[in-house]
N, C-alpha and C. Protein backbone atom coordinates (compact mmCIF):
# COMPACT_ATOMS: atom_id res chain seq x y z
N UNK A 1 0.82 -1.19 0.00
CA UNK A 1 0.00 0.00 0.00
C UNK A 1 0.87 1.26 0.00
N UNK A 2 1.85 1.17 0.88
CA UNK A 2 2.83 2.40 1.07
C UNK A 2 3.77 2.83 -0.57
N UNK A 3 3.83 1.61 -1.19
CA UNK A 3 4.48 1.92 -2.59
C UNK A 3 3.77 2.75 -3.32
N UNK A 4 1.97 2.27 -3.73
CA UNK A 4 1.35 2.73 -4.36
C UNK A 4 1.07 4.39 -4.07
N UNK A 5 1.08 4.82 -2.65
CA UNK A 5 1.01 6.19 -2.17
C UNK A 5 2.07 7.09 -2.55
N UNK A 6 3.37 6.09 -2.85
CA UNK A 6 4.46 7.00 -2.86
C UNK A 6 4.29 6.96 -4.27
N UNK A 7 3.85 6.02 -4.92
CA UNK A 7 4.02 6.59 -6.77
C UNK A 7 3.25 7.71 -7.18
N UNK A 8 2.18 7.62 -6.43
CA UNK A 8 0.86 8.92 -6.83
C UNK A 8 1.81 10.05 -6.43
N UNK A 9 2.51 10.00 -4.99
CA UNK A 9 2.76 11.13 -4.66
C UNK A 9 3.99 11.72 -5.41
N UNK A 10 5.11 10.73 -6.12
CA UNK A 10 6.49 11.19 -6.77
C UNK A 10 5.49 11.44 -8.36
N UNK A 11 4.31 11.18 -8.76
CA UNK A 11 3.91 11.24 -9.89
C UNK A 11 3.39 12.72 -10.18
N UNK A 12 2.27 13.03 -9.01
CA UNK A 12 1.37 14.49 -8.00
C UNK A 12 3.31 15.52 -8.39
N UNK A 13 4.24 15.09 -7.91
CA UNK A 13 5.24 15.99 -7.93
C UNK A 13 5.67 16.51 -9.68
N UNK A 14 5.59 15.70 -9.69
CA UNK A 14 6.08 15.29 -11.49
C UNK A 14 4.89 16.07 -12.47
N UNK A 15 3.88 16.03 -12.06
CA UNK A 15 2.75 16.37 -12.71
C UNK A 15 2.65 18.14 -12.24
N UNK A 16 3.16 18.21 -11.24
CA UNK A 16 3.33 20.01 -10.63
C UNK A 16 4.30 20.35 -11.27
N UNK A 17 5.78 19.56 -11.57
CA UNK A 17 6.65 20.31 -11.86
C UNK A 17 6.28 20.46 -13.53
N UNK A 18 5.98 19.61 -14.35
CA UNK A 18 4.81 19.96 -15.30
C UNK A 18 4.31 20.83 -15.69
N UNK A 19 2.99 21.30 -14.95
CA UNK A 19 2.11 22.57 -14.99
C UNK A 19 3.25 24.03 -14.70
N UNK A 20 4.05 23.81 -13.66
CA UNK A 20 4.99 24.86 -13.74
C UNK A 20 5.90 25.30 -14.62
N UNK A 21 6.19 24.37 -15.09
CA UNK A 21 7.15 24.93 -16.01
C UNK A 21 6.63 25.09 -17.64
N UNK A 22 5.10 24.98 -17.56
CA UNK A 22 4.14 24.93 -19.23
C UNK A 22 4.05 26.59 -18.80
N UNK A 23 3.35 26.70 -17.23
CA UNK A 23 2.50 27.89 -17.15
C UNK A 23 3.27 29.05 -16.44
N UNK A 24 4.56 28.54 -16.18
CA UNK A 24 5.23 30.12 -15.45
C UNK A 24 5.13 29.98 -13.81
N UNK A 25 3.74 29.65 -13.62
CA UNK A 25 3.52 29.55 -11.80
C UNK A 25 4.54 29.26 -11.31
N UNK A 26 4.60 29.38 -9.95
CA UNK A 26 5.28 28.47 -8.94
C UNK A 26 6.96 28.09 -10.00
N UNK A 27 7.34 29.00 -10.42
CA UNK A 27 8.56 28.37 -10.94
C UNK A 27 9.71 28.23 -10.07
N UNK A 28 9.68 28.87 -9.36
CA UNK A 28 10.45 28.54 -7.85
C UNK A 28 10.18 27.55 -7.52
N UNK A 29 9.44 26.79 -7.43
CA UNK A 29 9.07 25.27 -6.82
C UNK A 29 9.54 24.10 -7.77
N UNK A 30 9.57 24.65 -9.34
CA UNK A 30 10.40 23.54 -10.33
C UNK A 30 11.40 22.62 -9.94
N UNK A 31 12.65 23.32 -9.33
CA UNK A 31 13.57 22.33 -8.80
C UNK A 31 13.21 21.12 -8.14
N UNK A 32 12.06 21.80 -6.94
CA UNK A 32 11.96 20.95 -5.78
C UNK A 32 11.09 20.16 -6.22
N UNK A 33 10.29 20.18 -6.90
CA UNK A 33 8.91 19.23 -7.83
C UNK A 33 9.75 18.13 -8.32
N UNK A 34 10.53 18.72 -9.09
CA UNK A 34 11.16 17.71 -10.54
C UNK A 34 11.85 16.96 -10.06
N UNK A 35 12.66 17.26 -8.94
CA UNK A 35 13.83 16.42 -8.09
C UNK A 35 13.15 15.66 -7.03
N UNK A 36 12.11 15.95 -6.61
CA UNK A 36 11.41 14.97 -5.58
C UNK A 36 10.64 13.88 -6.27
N UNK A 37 9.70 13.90 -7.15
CA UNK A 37 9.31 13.34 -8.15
C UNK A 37 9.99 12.15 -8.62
N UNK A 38 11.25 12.73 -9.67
CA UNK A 38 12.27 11.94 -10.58
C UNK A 38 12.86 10.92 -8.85
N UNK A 39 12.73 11.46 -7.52
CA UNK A 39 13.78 10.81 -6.44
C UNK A 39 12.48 9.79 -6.17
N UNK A 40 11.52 9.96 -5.91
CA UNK A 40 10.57 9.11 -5.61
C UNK A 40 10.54 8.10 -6.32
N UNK A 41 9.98 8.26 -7.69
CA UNK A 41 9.64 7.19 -9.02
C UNK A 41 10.59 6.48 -9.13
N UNK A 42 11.81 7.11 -9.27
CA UNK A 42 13.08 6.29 -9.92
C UNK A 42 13.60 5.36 -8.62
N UNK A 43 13.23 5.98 -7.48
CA UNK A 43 13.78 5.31 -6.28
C UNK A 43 13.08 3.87 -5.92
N UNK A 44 11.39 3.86 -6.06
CA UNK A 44 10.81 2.98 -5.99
C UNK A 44 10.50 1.83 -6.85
N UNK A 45 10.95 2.22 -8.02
CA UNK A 45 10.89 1.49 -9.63
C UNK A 45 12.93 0.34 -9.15
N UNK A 46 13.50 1.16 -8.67
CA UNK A 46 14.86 0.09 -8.16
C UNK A 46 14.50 -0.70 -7.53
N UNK A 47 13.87 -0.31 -6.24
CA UNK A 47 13.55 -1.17 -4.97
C UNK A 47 12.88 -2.21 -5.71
N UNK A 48 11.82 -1.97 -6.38
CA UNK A 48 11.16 -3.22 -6.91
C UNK A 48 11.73 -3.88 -7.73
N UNK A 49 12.63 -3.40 -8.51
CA UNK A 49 13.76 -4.13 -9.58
C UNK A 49 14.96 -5.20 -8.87
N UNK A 50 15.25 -4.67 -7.65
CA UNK A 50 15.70 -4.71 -7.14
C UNK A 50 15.73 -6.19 -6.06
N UNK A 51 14.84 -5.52 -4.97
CA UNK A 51 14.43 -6.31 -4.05
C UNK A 51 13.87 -7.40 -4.86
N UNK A 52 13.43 -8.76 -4.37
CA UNK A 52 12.53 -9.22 -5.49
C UNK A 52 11.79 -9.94 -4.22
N UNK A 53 10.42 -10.45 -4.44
CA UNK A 53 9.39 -10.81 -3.28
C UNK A 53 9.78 -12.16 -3.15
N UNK A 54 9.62 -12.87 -2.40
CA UNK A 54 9.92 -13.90 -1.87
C UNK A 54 8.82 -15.01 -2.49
N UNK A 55 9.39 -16.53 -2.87
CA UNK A 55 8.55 -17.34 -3.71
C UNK A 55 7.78 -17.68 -2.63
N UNK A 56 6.50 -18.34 -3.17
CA UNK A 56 5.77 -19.26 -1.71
C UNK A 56 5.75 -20.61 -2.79
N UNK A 57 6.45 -20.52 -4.13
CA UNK A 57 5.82 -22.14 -4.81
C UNK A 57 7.34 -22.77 -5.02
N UNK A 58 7.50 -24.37 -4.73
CA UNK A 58 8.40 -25.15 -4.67
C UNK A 58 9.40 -24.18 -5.99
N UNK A 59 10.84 -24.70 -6.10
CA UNK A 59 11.93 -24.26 -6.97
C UNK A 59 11.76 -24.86 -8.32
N UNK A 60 12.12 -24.61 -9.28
CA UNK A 60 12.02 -25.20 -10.59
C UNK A 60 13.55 -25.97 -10.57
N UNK A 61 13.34 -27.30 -11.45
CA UNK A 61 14.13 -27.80 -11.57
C UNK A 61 15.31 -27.73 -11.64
N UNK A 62 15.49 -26.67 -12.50
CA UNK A 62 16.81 -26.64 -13.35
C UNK A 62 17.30 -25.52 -12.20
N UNK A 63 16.94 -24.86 -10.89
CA UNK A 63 17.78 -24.61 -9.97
C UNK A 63 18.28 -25.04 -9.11
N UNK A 64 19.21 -24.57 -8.85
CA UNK A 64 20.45 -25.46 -7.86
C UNK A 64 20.02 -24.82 -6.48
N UNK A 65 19.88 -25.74 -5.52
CA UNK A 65 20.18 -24.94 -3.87
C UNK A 65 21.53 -24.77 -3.47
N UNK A 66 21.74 -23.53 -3.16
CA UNK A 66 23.02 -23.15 -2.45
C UNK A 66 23.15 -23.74 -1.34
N UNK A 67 22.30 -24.10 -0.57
CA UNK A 67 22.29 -24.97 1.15
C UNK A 67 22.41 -23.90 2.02
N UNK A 68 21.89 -22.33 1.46
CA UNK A 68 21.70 -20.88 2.21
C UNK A 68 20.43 -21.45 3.02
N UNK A 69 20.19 -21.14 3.95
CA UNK A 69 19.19 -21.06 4.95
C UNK A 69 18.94 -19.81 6.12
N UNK A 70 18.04 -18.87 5.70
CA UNK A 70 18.15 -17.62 6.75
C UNK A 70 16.83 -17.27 7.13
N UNK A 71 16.41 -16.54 7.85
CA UNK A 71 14.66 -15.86 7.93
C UNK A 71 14.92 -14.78 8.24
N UNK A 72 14.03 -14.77 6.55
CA UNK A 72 13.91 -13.20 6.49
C UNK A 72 13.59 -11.96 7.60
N UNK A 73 14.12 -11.31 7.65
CA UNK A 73 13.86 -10.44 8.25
C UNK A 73 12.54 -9.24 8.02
N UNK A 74 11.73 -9.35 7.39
CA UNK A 74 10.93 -8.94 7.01
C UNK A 74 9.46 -9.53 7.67
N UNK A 75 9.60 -10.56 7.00
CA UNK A 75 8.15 -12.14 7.25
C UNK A 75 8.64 -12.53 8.39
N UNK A 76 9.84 -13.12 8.98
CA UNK A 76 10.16 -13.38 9.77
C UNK A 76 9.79 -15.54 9.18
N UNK A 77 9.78 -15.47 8.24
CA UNK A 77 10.16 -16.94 7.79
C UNK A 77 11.13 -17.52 7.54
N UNK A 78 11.58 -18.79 7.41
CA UNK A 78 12.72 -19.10 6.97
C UNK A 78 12.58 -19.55 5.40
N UNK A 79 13.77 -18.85 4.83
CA UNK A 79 14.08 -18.86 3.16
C UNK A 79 15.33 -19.42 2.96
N UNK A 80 15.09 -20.44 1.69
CA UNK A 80 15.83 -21.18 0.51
C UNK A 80 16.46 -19.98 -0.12
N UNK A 81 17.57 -20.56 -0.44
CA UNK A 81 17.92 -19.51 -1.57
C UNK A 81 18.75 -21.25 -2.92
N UNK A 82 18.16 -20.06 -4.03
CA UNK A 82 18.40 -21.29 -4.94
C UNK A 82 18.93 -20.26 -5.99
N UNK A 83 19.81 -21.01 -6.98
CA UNK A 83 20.51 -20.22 -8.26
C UNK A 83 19.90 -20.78 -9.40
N UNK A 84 20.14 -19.43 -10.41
CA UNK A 84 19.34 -20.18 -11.78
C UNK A 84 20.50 -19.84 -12.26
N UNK A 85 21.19 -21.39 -13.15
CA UNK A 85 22.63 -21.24 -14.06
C UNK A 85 22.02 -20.77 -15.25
N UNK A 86 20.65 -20.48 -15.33
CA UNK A 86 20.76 -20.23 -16.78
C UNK A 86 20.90 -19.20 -17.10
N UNK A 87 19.73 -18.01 -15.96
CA UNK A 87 19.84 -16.44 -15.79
C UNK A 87 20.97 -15.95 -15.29
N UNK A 88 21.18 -16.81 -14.20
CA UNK A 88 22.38 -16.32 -13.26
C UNK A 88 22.03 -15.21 -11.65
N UNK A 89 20.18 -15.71 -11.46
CA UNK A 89 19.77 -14.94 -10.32
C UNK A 89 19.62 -15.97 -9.36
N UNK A 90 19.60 -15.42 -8.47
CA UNK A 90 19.14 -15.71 -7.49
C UNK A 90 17.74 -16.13 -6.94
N UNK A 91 16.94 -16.64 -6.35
CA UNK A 91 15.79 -17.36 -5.72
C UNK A 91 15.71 -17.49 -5.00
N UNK A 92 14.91 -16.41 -3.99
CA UNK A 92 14.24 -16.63 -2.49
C UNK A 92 12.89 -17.46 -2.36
N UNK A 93 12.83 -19.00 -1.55
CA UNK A 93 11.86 -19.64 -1.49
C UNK A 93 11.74 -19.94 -0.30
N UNK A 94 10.47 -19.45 0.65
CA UNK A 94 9.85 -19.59 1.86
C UNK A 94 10.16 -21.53 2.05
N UNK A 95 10.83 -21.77 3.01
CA UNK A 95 10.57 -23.19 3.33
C UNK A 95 9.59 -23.75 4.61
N UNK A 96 9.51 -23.00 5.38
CA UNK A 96 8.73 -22.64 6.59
C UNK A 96 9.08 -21.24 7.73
N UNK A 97 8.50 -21.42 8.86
CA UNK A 97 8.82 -20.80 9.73
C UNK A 97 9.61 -20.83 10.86
């Protein structure tokens, strides 16, 4: 929920710095619009690129388990971690709690 608030709101920025700089207004506020905006969107578009959510469905074959075992700190579950040789990522899979 907190992602979706922050996209409206880095978007709400983006969309001001916008109107300001079509219509003259608030052109003093351009910097701070365009740079909060571009820091929001671009910041939250990584995190999700980034971070990646944790599996809840068994591993696919063709990945290997590392024999990593940790809980997350987040869920507070314990997670698989498995490699894909083909991509070359990584795989977080919930094994229990």
């Amino acid at each position: 929920m907190l992602p979706i608030v922050l996209y409206v709101l880095g978007g709400l920025f983006l969309l001001g710095a916008g109107i300001a700089a079509c219509t003259g207004l608030f052109v003093m506020l351009l910097p701070q619009l365009l740079f909060g905006g571009l820091l929001l969107v671009v910041g939250l578009a990584i995190e999700r690129w980034r971070y990646k959510p944790l599996l809840r469905t068994g591993p696919d074959p063709s990945w290997m388990d590392t024999g990593e075992r940790f809980v997350d700190p987040g869920s507070g579950e314990l997670t698989a971690v498995y490699f894909d040789p083909q991509g070359g990522e990584r795989h977080y899979i919930v094994i229990g709690k």
